[in-house]
Protein backbone atom coordinates (compact mmCIF):
# COMPACT_ATOMS: atom_id res chain seq x y z
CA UNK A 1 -62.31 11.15 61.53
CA UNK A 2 -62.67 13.37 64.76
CA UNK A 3 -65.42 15.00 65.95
CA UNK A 4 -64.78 18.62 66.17
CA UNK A 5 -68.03 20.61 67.18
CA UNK A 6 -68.60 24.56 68.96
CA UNK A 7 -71.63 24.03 70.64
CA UNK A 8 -74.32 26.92 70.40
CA UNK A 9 -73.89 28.56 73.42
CA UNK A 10 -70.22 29.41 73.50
CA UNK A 11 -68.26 32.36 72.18
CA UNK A 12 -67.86 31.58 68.13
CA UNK A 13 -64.36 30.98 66.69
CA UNK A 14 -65.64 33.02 63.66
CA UNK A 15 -63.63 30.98 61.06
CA UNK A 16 -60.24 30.96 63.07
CA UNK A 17 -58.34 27.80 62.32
CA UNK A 18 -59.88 26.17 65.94
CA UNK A 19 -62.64 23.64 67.70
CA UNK A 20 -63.71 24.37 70.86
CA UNK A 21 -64.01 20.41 71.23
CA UNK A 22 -62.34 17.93 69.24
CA UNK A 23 -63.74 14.50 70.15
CA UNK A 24 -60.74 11.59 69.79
CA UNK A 25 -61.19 9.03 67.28
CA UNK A 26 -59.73 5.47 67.12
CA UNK A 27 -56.50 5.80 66.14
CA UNK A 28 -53.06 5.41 67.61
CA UNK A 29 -52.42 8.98 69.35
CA UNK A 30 -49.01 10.53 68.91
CA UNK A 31 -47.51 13.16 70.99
CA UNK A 32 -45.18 15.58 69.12
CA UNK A 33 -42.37 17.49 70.69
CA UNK A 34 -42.30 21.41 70.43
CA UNK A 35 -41.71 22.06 67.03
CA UNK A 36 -39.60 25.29 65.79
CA UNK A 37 -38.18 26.43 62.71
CA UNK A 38 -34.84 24.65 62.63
CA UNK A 39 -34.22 22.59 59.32
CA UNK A 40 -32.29 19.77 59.54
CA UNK A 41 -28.99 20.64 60.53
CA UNK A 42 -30.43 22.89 63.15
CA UNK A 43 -30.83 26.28 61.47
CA UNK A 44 -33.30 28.69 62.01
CA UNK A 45 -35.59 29.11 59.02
CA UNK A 46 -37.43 32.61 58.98
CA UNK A 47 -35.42 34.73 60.90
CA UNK A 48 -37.51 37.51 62.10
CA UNK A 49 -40.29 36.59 60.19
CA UNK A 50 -43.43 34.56 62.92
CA UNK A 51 -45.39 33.61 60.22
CA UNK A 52 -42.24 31.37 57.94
CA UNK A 53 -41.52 30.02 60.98
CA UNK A 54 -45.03 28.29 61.62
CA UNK A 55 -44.59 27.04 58.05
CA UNK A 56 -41.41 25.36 59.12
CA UNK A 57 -42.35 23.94 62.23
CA UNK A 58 -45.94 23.12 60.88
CA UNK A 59 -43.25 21.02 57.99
CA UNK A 60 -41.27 19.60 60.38
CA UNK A 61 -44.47 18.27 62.36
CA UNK A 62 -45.92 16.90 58.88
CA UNK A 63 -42.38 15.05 58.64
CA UNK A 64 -42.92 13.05 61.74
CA UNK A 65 -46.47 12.23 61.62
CA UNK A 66 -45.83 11.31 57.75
CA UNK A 67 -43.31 8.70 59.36
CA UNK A 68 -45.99 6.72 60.79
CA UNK A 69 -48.84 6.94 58.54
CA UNK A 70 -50.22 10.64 59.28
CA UNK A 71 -51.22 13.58 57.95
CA UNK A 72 -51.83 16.93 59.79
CA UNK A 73 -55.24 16.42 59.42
CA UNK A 74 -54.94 14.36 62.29
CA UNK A 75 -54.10 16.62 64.32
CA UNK A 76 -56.80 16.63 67.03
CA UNK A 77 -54.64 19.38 69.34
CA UNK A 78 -52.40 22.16 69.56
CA UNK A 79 -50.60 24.88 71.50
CA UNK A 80 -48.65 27.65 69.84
CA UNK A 81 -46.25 29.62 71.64
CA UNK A 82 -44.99 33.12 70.81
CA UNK A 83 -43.41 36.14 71.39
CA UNK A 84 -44.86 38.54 70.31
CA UNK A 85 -49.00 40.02 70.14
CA UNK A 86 -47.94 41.74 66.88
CA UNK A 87 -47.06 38.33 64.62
CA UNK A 88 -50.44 36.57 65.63
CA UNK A 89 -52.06 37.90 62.19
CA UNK A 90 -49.25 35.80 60.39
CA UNK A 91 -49.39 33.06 62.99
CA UNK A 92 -53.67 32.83 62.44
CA UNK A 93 -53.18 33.37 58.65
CA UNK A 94 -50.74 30.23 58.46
CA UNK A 95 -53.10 28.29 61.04
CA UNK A 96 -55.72 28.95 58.47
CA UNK A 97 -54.07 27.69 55.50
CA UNK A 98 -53.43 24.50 57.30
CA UNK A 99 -56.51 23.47 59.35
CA UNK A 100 -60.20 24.52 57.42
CA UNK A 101 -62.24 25.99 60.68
CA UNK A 102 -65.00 22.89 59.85
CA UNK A 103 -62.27 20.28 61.13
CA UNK A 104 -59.51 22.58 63.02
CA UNK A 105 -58.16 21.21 66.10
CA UNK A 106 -58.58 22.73 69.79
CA UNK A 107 -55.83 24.91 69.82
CA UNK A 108 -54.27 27.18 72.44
CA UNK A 109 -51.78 30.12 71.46
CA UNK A 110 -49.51 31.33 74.64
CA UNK A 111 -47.67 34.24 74.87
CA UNK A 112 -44.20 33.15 76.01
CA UNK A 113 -40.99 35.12 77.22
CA UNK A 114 -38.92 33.44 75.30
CA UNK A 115 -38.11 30.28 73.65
CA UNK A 116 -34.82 27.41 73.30
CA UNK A 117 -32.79 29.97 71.30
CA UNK A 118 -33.50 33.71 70.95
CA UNK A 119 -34.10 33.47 66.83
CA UNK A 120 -37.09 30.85 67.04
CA UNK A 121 -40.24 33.25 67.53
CA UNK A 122 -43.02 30.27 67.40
CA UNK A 123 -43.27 27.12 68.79
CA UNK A 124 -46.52 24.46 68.40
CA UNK A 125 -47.35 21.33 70.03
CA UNK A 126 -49.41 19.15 68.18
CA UNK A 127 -51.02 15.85 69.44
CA UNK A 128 -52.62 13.52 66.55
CA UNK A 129 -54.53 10.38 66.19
CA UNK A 130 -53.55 8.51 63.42
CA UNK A 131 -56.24 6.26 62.01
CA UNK A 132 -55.10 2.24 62.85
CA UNK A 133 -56.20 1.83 58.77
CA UNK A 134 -52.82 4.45 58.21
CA UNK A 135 -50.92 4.12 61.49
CA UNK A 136 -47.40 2.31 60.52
CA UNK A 137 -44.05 1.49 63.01
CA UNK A 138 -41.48 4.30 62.04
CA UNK A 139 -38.50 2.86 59.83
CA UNK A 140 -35.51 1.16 61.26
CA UNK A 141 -33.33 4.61 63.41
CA UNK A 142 -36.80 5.45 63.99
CA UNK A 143 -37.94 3.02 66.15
CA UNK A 144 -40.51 3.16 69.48
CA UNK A 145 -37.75 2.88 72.09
C-alpha cells in the first residue's frame, strides 16, 4: 500500500477526498487516459449533471485498471478537470465516496474552458500502482503494444 501522509505544517485537507503526498509503492504504475462520461458506444452519460458524470468516468477508470489486476484504491494520483466552480460540491461529494481522506490520492482539480465535446463537463486523470501480487497482462485485444 502507498504512503499517503499531510505533514503538520501544511494547510489541512479537512477530510476532502486528497493527500498532500502520496509516496509510490512497488507495483507496476499505469497511466490512464482522460476519462469522461461516455459509455461504451460513446454516449454521454449525465448530461448536465457534473457529479453522474464523475461516477461514469470514475467506472470507466475502474474498468481499465480492473483489466490488469487493479482497483481504484490504487490510485496514487489524479487531476480533475471542469467547467464549472458551481458543480465542485458534486464533483468533492463523488471524490469522497470513492477515496476515504486516510488513503486519498494527491489530486488536482482544474478549471478548464472546455473539454473533447461540449456535453462532457468532467474529466480525471488517474495514475495507479498496481501491486506486482495483483498486476496481470490485459486479455488478448488488450494487449501492451
Amino acid at each position: 500500500m502507498s504512503g499517503h501522509f499531510n505533514p503538520p505544517r501544511m494547510w489541512a485537507p479537512n477530510g476532502r477526498a486528497f493527500s498532500q503526498g502520496v509516496v509510490q509503492p512497488p507495483g507496476q504504475v499505469i497511466h490512464v487516459t482522460g476519462q469522461v462520461a461516455w459509455d461504451e458506444d460513446s454516449n454521454v452519460v449525465g448530461i448536465s449533471d457534473a457529479g453522474m458524470q464523475l461516477e461514469k468516468s470514475l467506472d470507466n477508470v475502474r474498468i481499465i485498471l480492473a483489466e490488469v489486476g487493479g482497483t481504484l484504491a490504487d490510485i496514487v494520483s489524479m487531476t480533475i478537470y471542469f467547467l464549472d466552480r458551481g458543480d465542485l460540491p458534486a464533483i468533492q461529494e463523488v471524490r469522497a465516496r470513492h477515496f476515504p481522506a486516510a488513503t486519498a490520492p494527491a489530486s488536482i482539480l482544474i478549471q478548464a474552458a472546455g473539454l473533447v465535446a461540449p456535453e462532457l463537463l468532467v474529466e480525471v486523470v488517474p495514475i495507479a500502482v498496481v501491486p506486482l501480487s495483483r498486476f496481470r497482462e490485459p486479455q488478448a485485444g488488450g494487449r501492451l503494444s
